[in-house]
C-alpha atoms as a PDB file:
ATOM      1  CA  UNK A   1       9.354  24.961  27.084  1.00  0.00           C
ATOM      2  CA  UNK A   2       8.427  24.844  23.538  1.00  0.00           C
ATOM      3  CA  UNK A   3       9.393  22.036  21.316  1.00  0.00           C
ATOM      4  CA  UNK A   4      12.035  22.738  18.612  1.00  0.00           C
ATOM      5  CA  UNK A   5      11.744  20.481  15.828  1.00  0.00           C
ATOM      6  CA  UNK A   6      14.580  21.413  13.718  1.00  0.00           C
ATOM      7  CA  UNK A   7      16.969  20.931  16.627  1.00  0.00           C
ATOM      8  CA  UNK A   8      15.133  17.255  17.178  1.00  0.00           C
ATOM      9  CA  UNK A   9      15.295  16.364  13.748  1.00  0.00           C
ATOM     10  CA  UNK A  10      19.131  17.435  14.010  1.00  0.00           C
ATOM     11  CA  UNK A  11      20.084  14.993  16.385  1.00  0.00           C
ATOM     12  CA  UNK A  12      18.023  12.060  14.513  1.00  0.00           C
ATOM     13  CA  UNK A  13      20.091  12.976  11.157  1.00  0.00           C
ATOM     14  CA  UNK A  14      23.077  12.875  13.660  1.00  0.00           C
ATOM     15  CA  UNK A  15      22.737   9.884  15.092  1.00  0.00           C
ATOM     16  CA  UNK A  16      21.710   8.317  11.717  1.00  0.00           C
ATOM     17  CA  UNK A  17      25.164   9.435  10.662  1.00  0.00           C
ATOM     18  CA  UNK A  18      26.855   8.460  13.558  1.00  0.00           C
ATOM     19  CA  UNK A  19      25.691   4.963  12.471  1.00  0.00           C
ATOM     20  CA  UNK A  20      26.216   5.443   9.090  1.00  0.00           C
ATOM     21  CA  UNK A  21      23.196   4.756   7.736  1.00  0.00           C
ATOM     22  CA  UNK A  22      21.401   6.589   4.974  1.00  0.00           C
ATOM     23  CA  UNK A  23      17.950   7.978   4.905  1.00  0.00           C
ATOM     24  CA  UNK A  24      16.834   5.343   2.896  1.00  0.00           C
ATOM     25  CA  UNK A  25      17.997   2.797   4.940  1.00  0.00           C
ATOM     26  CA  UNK A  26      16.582   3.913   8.196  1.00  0.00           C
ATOM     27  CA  UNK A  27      13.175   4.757   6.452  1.00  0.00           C
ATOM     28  CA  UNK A  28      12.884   1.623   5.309  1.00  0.00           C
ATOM     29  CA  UNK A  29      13.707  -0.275   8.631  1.00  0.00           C
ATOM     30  CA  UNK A  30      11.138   1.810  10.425  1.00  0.00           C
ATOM     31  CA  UNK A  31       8.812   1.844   7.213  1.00  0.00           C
ATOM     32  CA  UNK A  32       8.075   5.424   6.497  1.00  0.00           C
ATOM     33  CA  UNK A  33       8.840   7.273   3.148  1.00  0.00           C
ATOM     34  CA  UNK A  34      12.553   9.025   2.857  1.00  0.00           C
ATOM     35  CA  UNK A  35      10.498  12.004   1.966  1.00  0.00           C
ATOM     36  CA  UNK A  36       8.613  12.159   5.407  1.00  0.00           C
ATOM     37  CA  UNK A  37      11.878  11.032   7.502  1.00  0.00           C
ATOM     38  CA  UNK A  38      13.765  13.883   5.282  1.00  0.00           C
ATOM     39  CA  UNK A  39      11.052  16.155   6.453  1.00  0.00           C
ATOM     40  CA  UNK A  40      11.507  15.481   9.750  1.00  0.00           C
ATOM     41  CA  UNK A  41      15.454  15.874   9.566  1.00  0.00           C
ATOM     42  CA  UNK A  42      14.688  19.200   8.888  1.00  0.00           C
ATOM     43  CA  UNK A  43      12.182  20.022  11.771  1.00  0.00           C
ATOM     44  CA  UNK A  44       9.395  20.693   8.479  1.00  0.00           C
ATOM     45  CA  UNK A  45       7.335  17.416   9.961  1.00  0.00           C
ATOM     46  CA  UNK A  46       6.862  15.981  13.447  1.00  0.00           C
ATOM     47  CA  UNK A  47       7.216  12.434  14.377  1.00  0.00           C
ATOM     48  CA  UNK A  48       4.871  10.431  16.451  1.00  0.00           C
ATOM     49  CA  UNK A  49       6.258   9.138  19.925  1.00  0.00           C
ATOM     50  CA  UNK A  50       5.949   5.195  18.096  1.00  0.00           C
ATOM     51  CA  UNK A  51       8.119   5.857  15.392  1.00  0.00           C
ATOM     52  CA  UNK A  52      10.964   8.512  17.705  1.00  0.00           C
ATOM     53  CA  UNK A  53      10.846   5.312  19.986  1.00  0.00           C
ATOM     54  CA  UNK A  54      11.900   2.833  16.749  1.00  0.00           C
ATOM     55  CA  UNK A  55      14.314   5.351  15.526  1.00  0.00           C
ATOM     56  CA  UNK A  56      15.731   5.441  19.229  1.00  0.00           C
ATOM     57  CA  UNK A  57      15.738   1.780  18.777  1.00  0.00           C
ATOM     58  CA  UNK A  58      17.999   1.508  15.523  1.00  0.00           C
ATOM     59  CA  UNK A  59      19.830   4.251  16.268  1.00  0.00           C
ATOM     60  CA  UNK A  60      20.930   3.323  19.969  1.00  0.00           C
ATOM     61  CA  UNK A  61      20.224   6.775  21.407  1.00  0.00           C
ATOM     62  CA  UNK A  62      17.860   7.343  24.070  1.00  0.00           C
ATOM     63  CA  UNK A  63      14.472   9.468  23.399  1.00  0.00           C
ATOM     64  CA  UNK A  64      15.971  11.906  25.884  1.00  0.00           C
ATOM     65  CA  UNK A  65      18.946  12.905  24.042  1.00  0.00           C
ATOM     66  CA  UNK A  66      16.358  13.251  20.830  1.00  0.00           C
ATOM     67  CA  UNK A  67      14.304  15.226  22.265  1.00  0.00           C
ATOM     68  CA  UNK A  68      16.201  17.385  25.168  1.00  0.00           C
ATOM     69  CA  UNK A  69      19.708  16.843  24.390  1.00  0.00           C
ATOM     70  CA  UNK A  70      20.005  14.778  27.640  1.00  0.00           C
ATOM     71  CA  UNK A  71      21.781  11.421  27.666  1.00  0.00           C
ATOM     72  CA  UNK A  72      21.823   9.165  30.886  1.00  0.00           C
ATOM     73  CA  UNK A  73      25.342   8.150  29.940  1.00  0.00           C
ATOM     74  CA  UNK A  74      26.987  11.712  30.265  1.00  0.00           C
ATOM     75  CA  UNK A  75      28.038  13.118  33.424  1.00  0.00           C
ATOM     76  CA  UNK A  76      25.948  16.014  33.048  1.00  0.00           C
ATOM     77  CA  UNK A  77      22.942  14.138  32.858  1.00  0.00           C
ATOM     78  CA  UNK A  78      20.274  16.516  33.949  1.00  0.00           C
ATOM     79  CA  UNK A  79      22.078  19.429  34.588  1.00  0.00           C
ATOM     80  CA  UNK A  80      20.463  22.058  32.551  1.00  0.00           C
ATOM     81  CA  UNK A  81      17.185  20.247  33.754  1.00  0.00           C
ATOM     82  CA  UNK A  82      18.047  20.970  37.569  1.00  0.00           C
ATOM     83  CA  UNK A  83      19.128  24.483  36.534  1.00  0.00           C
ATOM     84  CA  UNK A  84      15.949  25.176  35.055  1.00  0.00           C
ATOM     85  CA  UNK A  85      14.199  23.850  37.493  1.00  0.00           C
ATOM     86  CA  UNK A  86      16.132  25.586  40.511  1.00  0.00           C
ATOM     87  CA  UNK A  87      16.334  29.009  38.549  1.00  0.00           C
ATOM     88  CA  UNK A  88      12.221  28.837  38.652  1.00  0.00           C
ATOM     89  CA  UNK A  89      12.128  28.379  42.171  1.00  0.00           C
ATOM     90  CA  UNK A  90      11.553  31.185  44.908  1.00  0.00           C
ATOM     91  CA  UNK A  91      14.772  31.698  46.952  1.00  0.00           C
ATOM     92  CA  UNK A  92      13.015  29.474  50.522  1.00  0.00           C
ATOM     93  CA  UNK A  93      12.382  26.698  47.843  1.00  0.00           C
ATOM     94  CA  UNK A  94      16.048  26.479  46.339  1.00  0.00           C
ATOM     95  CA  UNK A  95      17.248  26.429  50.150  1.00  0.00           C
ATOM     96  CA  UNK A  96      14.686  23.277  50.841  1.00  0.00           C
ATOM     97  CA  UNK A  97      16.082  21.887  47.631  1.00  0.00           C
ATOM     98  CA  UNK A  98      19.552  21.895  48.539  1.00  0.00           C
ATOM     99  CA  UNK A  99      19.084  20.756  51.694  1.00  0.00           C
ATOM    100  CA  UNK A 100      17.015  17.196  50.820  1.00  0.00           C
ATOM    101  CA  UNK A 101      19.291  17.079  47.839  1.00  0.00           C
ATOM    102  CA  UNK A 102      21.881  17.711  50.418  1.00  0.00           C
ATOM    103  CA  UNK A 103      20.729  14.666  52.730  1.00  0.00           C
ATOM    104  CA  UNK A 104      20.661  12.457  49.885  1.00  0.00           C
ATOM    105  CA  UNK A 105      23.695  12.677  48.540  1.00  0.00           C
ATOM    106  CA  UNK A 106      25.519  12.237  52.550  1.00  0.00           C
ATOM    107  CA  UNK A 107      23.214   9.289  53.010  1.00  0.00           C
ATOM    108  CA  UNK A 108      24.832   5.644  52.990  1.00  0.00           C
ATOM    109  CA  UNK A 109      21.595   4.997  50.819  1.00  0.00           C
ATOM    110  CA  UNK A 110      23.080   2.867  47.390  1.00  0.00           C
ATOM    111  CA  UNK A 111      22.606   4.253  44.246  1.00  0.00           C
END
């Protein structure tokens, strides 16, 4: 799966939003230039797993979400993960799949 940069750097200007903070302010709490954090808004510049982390940080969103869309809070945590995942699988490997995931889920083990 390639990496789509403009999408990532759409859910950092989102969640800077969300928080109402302005470029300016964000680049200077994680001390890079607006230019280079505008850059990156717009997928034109990639950011280093250090600074994603501090951005994650200010921004109280999880790298996950940044980078796949996936947050641990939602319900559907995962989902188009598993989907993926089951969709590249030969038809005997989805059964064995369902079946442990199967076993798991009737177990009295605690989540």
């Amino acid at each position: 799966m390639a990496i789509d940069y403009t999408v990532i750097g759409q859910r950092i200007k989102q969640a800077r939003l969300a928080k109402s903070l302005t470029q300016e302010e964000l680049a200077e709490k994680v001390d890079i230039s607006v230019a280079f954090l505008s850059r990156v808004e717009r997928g034109n510049s990639h950011i280093n797993l250090k600074r994603l982390n501090q951005v994650c940080g200010l921004l109280d969103v999880t790298e996950g979400y940044i980078l796949n869309g996936a947050s641990s809070n939602s319900s559907n945590y995962l989902n188009k993960e598993f989907s993926e995942l089951i969709k590249s699988c030969s038809p005997e490997k989805q059964k064995l799949i369902y079946n442990v995931a199967k076993v798991i889920v009737e177990s009295d083990i605690e989540e």
